[in-house]
Protein backbone atom coordinates (compact mmCIF):
# COMPACT_ATOMS: atom_id res chain seq x y z
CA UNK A 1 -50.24 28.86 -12.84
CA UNK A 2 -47.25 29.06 -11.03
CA UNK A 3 -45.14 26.93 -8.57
CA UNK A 4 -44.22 28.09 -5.54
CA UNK A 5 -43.47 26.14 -2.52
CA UNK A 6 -43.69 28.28 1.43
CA UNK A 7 -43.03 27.33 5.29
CA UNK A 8 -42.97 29.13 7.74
CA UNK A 9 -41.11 28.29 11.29
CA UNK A 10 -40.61 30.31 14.30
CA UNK A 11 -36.89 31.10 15.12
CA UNK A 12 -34.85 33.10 18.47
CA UNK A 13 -35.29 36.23 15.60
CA UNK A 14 -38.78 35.75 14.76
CA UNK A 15 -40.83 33.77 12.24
CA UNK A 16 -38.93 32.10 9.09
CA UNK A 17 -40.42 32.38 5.92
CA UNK A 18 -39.01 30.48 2.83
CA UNK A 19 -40.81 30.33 -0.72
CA UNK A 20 -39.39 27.98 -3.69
CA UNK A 21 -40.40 29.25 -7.14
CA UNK A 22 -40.41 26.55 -9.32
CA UNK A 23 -42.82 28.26 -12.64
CA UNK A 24 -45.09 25.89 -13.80
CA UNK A 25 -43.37 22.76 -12.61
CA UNK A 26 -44.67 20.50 -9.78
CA UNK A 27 -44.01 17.36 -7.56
CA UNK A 28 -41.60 14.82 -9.76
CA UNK A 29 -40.41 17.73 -12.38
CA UNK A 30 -39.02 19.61 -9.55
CA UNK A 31 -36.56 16.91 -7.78
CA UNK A 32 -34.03 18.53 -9.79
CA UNK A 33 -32.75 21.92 -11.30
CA UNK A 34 -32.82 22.08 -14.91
CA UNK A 35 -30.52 24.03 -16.80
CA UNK A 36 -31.87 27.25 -18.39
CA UNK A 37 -34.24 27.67 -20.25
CA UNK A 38 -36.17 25.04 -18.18
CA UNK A 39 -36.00 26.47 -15.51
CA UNK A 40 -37.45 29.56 -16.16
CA UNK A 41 -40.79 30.62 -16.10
CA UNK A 42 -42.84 31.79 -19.61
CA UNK A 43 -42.05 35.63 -18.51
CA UNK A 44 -38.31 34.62 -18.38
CA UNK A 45 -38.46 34.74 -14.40
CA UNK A 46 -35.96 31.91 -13.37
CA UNK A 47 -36.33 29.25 -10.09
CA UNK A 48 -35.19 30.81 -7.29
CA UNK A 49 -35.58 30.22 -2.95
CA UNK A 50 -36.08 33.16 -0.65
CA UNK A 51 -36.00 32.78 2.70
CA UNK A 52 -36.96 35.80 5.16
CA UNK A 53 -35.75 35.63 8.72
CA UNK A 54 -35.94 38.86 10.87
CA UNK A 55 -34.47 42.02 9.06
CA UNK A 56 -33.49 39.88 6.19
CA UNK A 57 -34.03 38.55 3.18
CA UNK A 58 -31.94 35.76 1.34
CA UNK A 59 -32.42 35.16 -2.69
CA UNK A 60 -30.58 32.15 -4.48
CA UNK A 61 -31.64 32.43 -8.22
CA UNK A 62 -31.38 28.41 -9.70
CA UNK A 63 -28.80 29.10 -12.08
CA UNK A 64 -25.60 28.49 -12.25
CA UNK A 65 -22.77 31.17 -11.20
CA UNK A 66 -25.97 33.84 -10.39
CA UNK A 67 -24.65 35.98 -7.41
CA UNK A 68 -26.80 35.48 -4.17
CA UNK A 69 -28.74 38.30 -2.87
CA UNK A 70 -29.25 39.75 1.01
CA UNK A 71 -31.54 42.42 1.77
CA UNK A 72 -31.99 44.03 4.85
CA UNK A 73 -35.41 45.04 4.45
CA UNK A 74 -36.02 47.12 7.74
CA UNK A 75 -32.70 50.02 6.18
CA UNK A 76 -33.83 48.81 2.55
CA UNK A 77 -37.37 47.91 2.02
CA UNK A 78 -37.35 48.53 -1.68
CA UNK A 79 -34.17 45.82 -1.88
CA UNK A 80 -32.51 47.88 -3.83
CA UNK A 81 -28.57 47.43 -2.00
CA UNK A 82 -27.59 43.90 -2.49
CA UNK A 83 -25.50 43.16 0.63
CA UNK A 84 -24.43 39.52 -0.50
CA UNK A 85 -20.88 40.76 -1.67
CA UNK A 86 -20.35 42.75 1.45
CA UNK A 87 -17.97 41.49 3.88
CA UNK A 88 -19.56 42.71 7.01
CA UNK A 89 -22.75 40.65 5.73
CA UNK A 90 -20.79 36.90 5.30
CA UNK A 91 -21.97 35.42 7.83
CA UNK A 92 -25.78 36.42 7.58
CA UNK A 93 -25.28 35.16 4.10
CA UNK A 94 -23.49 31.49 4.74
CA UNK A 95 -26.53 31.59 7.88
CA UNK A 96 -29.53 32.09 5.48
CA UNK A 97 -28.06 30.13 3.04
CA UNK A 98 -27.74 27.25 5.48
CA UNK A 99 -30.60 27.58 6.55
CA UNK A 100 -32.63 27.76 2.80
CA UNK A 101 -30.48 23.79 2.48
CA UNK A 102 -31.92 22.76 5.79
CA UNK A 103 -35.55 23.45 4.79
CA UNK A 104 -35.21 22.54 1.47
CA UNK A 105 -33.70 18.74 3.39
CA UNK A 106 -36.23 19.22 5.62
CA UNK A 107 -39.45 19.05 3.81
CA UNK A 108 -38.23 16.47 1.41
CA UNK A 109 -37.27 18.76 -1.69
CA UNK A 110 -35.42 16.64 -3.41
CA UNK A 111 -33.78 19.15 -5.74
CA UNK A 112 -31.64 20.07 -3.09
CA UNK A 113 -29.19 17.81 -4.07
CA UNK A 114 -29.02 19.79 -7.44
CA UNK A 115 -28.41 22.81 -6.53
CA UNK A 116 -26.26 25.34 -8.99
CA UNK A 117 -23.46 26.74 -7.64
CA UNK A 118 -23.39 30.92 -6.73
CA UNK A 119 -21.27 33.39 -7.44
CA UNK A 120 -21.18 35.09 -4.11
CA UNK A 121 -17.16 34.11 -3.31
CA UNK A 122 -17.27 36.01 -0.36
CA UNK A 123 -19.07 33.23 1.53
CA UNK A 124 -18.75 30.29 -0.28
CA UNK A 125 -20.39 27.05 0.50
């Protein structure tokens, strides 16, 4: 069994969907990140939290220095053209991103305050 955490909330751009993947860890062994290997799952998969808002789709893998990921799914359903490191997409990211810390604050995660840090210098925290 698997870990994984949703809301959804309705935004100007239509609904808001996040997910927290957490493998086989619940309630108190998830108010922090753990380095790797625990925090991967038994297929190597490691924690991540997507959120989905409109056209796009925001990825921050749980490990340190791991480059964010954007997806505009309606040009790029297959997510196949990370858009994280492109300039003309900084803002979406730092947005998404934002928003991913404000529902993680919001429902009480407490591993929020543990996050890694990304790679992704174009929009840095």
């Amino acid at each position: 069994m698997t870990s994984r955490r949703c809301s959804r909330t309705l935004t100007p751009n239509g609904p808001t969907t996040m997910t927290t993947f957490t493998a086989d860890q619940f309630g108190a062994n998830c108010d922090t990140v753990p380095a790797p290997p625990g925090n991967r799952h038994k297929s190597g998969v490691p924690w991540y939290v997507m959120i989905a808002e409109g056209r796009y789709k925001y990825i921050r893998t749980l490990e340190a220095n791991e480059p964010e990921e954007l997806y505009d799914l309606l040009a790029d359903p297959e997510e196949l053209t990370n858009l994280a490191f492109d300039p003309q997409h900084s803002a979406t990211v730092k947005k998404l991103r934002a928003a991913a810390i404000a529902e993680l604050k919001r429902t009480g995660a407490k591993m929020v305050d543990s996050l890694p840090p990304v790679a992704n210098a174009l929009a840095s925290e």
